[in-house]
N, C-alpha and C. Protein backbone atom coordinates (compact mmCIF):
# COMPACT_ATOMS: atom_id res chain seq x y z
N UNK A 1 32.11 48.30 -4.88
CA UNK A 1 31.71 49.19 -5.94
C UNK A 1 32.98 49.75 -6.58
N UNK A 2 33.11 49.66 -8.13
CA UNK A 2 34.02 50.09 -8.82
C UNK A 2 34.64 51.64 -8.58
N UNK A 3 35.42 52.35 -8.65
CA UNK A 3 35.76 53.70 -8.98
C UNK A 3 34.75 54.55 -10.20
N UNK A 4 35.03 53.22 -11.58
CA UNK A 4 33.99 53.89 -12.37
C UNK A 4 32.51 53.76 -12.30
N UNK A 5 32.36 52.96 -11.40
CA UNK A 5 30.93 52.86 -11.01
C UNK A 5 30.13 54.11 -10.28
N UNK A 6 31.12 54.20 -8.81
CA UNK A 6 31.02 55.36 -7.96
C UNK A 6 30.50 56.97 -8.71
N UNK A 7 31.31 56.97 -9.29
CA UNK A 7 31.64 58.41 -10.55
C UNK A 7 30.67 58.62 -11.19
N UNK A 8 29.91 57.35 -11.68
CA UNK A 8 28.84 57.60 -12.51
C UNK A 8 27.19 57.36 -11.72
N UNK A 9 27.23 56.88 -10.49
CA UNK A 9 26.37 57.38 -9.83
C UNK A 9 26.34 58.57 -9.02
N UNK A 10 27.27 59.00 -9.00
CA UNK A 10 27.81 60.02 -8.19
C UNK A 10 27.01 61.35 -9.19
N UNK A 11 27.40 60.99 -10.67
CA UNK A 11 27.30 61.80 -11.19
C UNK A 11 25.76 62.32 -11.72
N UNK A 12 25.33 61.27 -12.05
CA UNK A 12 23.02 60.91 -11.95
C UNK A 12 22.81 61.33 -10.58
N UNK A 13 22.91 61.35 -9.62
CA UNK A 13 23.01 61.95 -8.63
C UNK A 13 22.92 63.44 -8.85
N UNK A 14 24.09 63.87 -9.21
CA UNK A 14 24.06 65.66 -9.36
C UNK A 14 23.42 66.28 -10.30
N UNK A 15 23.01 65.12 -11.53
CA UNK A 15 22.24 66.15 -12.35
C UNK A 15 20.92 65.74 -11.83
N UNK A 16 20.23 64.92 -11.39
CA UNK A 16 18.57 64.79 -10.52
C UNK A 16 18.88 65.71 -9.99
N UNK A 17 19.69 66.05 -9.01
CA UNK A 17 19.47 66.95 -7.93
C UNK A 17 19.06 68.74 -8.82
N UNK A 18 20.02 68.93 -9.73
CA UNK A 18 19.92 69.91 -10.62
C UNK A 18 18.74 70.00 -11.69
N UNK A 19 17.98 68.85 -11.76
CA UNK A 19 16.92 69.05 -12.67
C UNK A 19 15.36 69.34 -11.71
N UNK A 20 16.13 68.86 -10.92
CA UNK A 20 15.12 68.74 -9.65
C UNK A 20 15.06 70.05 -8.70
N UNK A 21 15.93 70.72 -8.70
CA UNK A 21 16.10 71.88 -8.19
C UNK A 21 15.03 73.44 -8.74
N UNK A 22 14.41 73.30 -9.78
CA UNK A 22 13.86 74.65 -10.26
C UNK A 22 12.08 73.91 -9.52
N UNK A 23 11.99 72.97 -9.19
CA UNK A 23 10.57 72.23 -9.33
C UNK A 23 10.37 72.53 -7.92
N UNK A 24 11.67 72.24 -6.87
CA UNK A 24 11.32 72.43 -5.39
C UNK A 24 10.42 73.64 -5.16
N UNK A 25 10.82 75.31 -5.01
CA UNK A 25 10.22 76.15 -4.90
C UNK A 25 8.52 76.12 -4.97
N UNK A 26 8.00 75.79 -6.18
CA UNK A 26 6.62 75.77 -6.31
C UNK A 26 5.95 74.36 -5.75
N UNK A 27 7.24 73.10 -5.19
CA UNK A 27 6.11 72.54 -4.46
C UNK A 27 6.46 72.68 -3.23
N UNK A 28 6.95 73.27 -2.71
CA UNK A 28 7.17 73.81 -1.04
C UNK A 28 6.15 74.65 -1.17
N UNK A 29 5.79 75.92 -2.19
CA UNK A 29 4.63 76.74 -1.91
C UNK A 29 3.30 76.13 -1.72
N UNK A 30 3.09 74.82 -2.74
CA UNK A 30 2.20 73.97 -2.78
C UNK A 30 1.64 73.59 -1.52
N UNK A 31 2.53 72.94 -0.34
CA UNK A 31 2.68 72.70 0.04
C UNK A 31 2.36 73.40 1.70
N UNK A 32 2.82 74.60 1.20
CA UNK A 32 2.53 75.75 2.27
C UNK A 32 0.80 76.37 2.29
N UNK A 33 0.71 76.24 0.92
CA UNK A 33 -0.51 76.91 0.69
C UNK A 33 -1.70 75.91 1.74
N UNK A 34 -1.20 74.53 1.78
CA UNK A 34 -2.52 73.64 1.84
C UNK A 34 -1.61 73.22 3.49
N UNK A 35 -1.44 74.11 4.07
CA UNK A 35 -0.53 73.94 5.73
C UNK A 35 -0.10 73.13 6.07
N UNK A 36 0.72 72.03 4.91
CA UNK A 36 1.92 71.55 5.12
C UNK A 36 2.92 71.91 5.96
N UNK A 37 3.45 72.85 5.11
CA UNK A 37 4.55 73.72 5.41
C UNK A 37 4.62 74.53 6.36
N UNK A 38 5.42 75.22 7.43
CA UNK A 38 5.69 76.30 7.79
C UNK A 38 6.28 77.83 7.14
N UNK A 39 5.33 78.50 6.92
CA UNK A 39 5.63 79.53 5.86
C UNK A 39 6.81 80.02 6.73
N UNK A 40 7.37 80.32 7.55
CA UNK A 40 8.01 81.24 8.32
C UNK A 40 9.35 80.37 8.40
N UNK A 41 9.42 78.94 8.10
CA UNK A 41 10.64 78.23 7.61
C UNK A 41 10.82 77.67 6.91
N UNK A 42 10.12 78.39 5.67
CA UNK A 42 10.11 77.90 4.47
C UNK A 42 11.73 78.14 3.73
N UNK A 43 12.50 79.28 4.48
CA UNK A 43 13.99 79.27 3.49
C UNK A 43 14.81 78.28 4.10
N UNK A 44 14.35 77.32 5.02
CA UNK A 44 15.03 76.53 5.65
C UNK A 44 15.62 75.10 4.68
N UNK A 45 14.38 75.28 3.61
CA UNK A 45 14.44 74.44 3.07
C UNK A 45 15.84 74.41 2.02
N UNK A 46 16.03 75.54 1.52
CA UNK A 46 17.28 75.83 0.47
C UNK A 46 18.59 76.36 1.82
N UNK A 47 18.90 75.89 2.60
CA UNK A 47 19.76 76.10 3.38
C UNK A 47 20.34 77.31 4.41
N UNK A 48 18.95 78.15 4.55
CA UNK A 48 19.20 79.39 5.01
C UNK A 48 18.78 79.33 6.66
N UNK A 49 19.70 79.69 7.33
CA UNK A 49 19.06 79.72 8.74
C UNK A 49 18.28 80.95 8.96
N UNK A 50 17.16 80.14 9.93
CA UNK A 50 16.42 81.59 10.56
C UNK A 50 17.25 82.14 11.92
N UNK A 51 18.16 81.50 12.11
CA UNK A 51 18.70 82.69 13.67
C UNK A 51 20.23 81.88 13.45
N UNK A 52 20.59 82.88 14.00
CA UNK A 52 22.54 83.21 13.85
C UNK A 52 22.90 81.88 14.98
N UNK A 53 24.03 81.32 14.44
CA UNK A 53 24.37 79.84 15.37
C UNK A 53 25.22 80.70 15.86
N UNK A 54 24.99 80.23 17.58
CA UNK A 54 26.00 80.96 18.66
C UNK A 54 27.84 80.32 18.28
N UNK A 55 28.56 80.80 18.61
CA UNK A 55 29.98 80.53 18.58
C UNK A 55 30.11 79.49 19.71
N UNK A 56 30.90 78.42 19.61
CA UNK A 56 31.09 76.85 20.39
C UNK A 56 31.68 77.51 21.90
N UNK A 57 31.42 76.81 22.86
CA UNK A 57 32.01 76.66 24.11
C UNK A 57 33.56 76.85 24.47
């Protein structure tokens, strides 16, 4: 795969992800509503932990 190839999938890549990003919220609720989902780890989904990661060994 080219350099300019890479770059430009790289780059359709980040804007899906960004167009795609305002739509997640209401179908995770969707989703929750009909007990898909776990309402209680539902911020899991946008990268938020529910409990503090212990410090390594």
């Amino acid at each position: 795969m080219s350099e300019r190839w890479a770059r430009a999938a790289l780059r359709a890549y980040r804007y899906a992800g960004a167009a795609a990003y305002p739509l997640i919220g209401p179908y995770v609720a969707w989703r929750a509503s009909r007990g898909k989902e776990d309402r209680v780890r539902r911020r899991e989904r946008y990268g938020v932990a529910g409990r503090r990661v212990r410090k390594g060994r």
